[in-house]
N, C-alpha and C. Protein backbone atom coordinates (compact mmCIF):
# COMPACT_ATOMS: atom_id res chain seq x y z
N UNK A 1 -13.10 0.94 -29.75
CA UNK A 1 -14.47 1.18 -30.11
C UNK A 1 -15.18 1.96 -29.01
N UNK A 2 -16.42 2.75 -29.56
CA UNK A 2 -16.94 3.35 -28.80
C UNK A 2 -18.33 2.85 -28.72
N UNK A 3 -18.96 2.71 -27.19
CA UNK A 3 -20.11 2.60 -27.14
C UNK A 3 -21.27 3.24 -27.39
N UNK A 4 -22.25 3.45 -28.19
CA UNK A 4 -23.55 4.76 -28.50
C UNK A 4 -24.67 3.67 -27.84
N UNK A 5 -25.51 4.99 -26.87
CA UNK A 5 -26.53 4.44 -27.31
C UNK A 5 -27.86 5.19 -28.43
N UNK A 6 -28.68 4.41 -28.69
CA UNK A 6 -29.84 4.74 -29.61
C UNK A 6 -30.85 5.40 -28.61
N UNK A 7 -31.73 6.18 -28.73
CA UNK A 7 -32.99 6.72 -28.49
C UNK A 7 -33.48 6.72 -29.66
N UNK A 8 -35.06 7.15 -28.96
CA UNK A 8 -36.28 7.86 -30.00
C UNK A 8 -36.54 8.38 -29.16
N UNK A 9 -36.07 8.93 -27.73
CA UNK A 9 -37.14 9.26 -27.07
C UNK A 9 -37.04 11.13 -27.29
N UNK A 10 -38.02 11.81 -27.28
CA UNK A 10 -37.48 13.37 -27.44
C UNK A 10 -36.82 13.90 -26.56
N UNK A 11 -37.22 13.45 -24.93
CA UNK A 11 -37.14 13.94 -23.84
C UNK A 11 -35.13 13.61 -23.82
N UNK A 12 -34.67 13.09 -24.13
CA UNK A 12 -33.52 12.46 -24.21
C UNK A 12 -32.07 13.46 -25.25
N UNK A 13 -33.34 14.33 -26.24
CA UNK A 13 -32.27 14.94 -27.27
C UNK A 13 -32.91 15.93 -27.02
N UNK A 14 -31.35 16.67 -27.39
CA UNK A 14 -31.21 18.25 -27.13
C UNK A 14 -31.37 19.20 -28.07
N UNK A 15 -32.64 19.47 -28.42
CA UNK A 15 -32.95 20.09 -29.55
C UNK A 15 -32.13 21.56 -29.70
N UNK A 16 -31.95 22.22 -28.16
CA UNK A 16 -31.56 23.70 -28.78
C UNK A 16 -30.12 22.98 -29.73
N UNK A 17 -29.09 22.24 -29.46
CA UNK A 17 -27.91 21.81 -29.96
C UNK A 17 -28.57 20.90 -31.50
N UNK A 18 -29.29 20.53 -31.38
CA UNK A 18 -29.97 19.82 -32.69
C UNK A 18 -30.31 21.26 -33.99
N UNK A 19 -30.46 21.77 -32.87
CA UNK A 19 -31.00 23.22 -33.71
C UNK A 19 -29.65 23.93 -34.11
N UNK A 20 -28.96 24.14 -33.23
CA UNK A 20 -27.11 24.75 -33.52
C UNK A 20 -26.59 23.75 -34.74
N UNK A 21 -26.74 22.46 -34.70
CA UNK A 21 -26.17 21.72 -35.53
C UNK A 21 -26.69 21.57 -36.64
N UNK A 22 -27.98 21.65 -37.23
CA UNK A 22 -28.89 22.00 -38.22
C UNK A 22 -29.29 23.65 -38.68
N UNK A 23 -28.80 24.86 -38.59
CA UNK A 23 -29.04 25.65 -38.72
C UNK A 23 -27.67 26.15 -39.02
N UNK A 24 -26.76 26.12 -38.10
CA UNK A 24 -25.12 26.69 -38.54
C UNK A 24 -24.14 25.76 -39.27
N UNK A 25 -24.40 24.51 -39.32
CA UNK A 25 -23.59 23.58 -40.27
C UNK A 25 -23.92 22.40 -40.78
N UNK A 26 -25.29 22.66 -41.10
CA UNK A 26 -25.82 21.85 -42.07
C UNK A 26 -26.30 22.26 -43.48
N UNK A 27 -25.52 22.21 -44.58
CA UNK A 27 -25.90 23.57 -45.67
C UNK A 27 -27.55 23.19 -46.02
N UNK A 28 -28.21 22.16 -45.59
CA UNK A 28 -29.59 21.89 -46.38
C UNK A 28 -30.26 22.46 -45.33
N UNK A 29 -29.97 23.05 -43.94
CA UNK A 29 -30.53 23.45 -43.31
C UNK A 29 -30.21 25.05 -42.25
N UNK A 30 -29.10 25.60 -43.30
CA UNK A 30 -28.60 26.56 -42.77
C UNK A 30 -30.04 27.93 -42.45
N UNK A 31 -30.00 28.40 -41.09
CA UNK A 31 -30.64 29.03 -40.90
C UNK A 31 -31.43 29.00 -40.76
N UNK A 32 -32.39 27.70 -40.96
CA UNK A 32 -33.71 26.85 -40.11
C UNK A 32 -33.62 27.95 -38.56
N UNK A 33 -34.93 27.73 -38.32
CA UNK A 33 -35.52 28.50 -37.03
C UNK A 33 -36.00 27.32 -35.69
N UNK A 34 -35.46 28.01 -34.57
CA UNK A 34 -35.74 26.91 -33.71
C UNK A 34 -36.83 26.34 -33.71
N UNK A 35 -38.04 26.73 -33.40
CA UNK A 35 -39.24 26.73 -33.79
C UNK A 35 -39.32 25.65 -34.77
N UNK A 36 -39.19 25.97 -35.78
CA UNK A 36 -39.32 25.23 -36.83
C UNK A 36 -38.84 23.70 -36.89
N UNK A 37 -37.55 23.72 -35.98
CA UNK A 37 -36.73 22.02 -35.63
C UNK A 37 -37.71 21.85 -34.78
N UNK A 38 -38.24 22.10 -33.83
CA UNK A 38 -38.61 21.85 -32.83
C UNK A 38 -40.44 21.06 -32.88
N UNK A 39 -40.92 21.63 -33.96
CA UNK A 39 -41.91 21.53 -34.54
C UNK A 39 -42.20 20.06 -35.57
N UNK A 40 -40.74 20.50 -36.84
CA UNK A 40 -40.75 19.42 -37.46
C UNK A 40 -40.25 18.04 -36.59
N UNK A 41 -39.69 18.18 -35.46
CA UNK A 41 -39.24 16.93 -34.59
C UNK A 41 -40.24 16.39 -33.97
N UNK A 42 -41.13 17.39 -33.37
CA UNK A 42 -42.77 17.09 -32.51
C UNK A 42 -43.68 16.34 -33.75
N UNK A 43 -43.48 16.60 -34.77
CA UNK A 43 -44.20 15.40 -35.85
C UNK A 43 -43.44 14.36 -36.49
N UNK A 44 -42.58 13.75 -36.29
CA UNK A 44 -41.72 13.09 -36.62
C UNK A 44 -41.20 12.07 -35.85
N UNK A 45 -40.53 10.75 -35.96
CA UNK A 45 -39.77 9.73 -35.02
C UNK A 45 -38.46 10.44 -35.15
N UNK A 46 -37.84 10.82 -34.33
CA UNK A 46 -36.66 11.00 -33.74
C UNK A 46 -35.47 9.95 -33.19
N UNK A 47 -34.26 10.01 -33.45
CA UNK A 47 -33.18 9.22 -33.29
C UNK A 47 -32.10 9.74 -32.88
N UNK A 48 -31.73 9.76 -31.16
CA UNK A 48 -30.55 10.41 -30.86
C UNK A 48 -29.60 9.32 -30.67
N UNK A 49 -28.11 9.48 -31.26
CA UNK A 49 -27.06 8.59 -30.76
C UNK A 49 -26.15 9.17 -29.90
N UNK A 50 -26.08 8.91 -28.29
CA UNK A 50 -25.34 9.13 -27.26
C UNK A 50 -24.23 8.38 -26.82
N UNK A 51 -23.23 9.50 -26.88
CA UNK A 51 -21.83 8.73 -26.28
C UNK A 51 -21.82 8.15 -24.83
N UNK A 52 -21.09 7.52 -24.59
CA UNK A 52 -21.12 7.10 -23.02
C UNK A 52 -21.30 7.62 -21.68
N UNK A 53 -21.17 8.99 -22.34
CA UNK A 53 -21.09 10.13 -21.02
C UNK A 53 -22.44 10.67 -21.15
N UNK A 54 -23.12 9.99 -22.22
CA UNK A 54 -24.91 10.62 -22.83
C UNK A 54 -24.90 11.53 -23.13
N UNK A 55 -23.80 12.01 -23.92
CA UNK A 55 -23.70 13.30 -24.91
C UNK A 55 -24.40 13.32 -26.05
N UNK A 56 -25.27 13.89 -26.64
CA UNK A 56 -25.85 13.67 -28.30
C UNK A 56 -24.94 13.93 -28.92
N UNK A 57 -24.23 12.76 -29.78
CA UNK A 57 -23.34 12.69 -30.97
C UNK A 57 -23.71 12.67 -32.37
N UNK A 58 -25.35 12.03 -32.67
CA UNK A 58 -25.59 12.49 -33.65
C UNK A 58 -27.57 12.54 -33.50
N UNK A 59 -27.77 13.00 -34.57
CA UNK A 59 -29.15 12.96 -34.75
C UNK A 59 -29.67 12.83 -36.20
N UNK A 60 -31.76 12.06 -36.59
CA UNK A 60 -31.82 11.81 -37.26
C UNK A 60 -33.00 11.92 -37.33
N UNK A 61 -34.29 12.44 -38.16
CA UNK A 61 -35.57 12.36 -37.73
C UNK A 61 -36.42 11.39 -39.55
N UNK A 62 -37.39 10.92 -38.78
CA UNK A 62 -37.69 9.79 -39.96
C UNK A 62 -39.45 10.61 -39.85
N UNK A 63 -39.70 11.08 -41.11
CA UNK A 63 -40.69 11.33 -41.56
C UNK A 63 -41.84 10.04 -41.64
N UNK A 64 -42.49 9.72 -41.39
CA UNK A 64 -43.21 8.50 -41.51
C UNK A 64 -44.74 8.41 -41.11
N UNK A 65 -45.40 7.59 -41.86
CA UNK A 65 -46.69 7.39 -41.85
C UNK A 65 -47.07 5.99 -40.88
N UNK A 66 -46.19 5.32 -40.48
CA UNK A 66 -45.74 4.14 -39.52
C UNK A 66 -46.21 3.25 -40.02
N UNK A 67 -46.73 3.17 -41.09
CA UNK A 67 -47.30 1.95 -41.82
C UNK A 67 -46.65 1.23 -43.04
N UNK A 68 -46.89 2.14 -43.90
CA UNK A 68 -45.90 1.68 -45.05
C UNK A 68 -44.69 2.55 -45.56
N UNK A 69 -44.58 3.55 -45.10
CA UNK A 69 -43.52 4.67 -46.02
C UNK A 69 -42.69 5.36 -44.34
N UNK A 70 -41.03 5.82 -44.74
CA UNK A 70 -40.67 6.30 -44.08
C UNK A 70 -39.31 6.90 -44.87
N UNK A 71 -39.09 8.52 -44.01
CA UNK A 71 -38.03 9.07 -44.70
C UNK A 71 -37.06 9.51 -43.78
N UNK A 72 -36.09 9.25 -44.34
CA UNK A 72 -34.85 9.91 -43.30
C UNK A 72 -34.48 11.24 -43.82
N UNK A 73 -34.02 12.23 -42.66
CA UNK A 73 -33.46 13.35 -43.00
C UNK A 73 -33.11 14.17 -41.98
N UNK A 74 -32.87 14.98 -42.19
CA UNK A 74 -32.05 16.06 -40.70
C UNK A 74 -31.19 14.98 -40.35
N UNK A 75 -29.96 14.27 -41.10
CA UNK A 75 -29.15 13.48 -40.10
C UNK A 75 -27.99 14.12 -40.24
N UNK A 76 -27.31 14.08 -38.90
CA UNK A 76 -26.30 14.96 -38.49
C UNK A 76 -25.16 14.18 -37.36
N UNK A 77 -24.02 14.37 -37.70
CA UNK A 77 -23.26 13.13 -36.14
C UNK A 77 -22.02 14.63 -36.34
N UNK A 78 -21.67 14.66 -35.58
CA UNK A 78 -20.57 15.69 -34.60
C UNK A 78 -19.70 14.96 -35.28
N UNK A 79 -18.39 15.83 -36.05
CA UNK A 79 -17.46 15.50 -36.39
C UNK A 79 -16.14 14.89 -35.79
N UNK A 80 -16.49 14.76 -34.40
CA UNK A 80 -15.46 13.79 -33.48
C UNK A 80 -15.92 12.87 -33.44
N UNK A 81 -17.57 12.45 -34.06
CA UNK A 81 -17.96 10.99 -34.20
C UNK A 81 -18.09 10.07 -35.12
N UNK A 82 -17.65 10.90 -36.61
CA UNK A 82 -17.49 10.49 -37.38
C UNK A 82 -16.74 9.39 -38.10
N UNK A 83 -16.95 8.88 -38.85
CA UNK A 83 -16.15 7.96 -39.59
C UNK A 83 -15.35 6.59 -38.30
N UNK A 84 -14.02 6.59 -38.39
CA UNK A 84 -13.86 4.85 -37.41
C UNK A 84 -15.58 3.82 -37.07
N UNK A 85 -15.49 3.44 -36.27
CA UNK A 85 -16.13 2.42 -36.33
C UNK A 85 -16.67 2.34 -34.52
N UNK A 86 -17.95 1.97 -34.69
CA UNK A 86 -18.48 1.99 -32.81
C UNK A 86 -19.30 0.73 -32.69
N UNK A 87 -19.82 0.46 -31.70
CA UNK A 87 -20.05 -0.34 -31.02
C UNK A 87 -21.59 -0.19 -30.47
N UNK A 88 -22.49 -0.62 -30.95
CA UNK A 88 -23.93 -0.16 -29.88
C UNK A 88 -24.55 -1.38 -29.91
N UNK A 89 -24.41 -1.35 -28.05
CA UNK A 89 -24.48 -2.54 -26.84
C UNK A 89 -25.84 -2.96 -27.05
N UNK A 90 -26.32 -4.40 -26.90
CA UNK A 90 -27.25 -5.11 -27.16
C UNK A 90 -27.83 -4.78 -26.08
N UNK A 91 -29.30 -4.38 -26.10
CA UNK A 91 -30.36 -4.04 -24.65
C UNK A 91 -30.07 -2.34 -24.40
């Protein structure tokens, strides 16, 4: 098993690579503009999952009004992180 950890924090995820990974191989988001990730992430809760070495392995941004409604989308995990099964450490 592998250890991830969770963020929200922005300062933590790597948008230009959020942007590579949402623009060149994400078909719902092929060709999105940096700008534009960068923008829709600055209004949004953000979710980076980091490998042990604090690599961003995947990402996820939740549209939300923080009260009653919330949406997931832009989610994306690096295909070496895919699928098996991980581990994310309590604290």
């Amino acid at each position: 098993m592998t250890a991830v950890r969770v963020t929200t924090e922005l300062d933590e995820i790597d948008l230009d690579l959020v942007h590579r990974w949402l623009s060149e191989e994400a078909y719902w988001a092929l060709g999105r503009s940096r700008e534009l990730v960068e923008r829709a992430a600055r209004a949004s809760v953000n979710v980076g999952a980091l490998d042990a070495e604090g690599r961003l392995v995947g990402y996820a941004r939740v549209v939300t009004d923080r009260a009653t409604f919330a949406w997931v989308c832009d989610v994306f995990v690096t295909p070496s992180a895919r699928g098996g099964r991980c581990r994310i450490p309590n604290g």
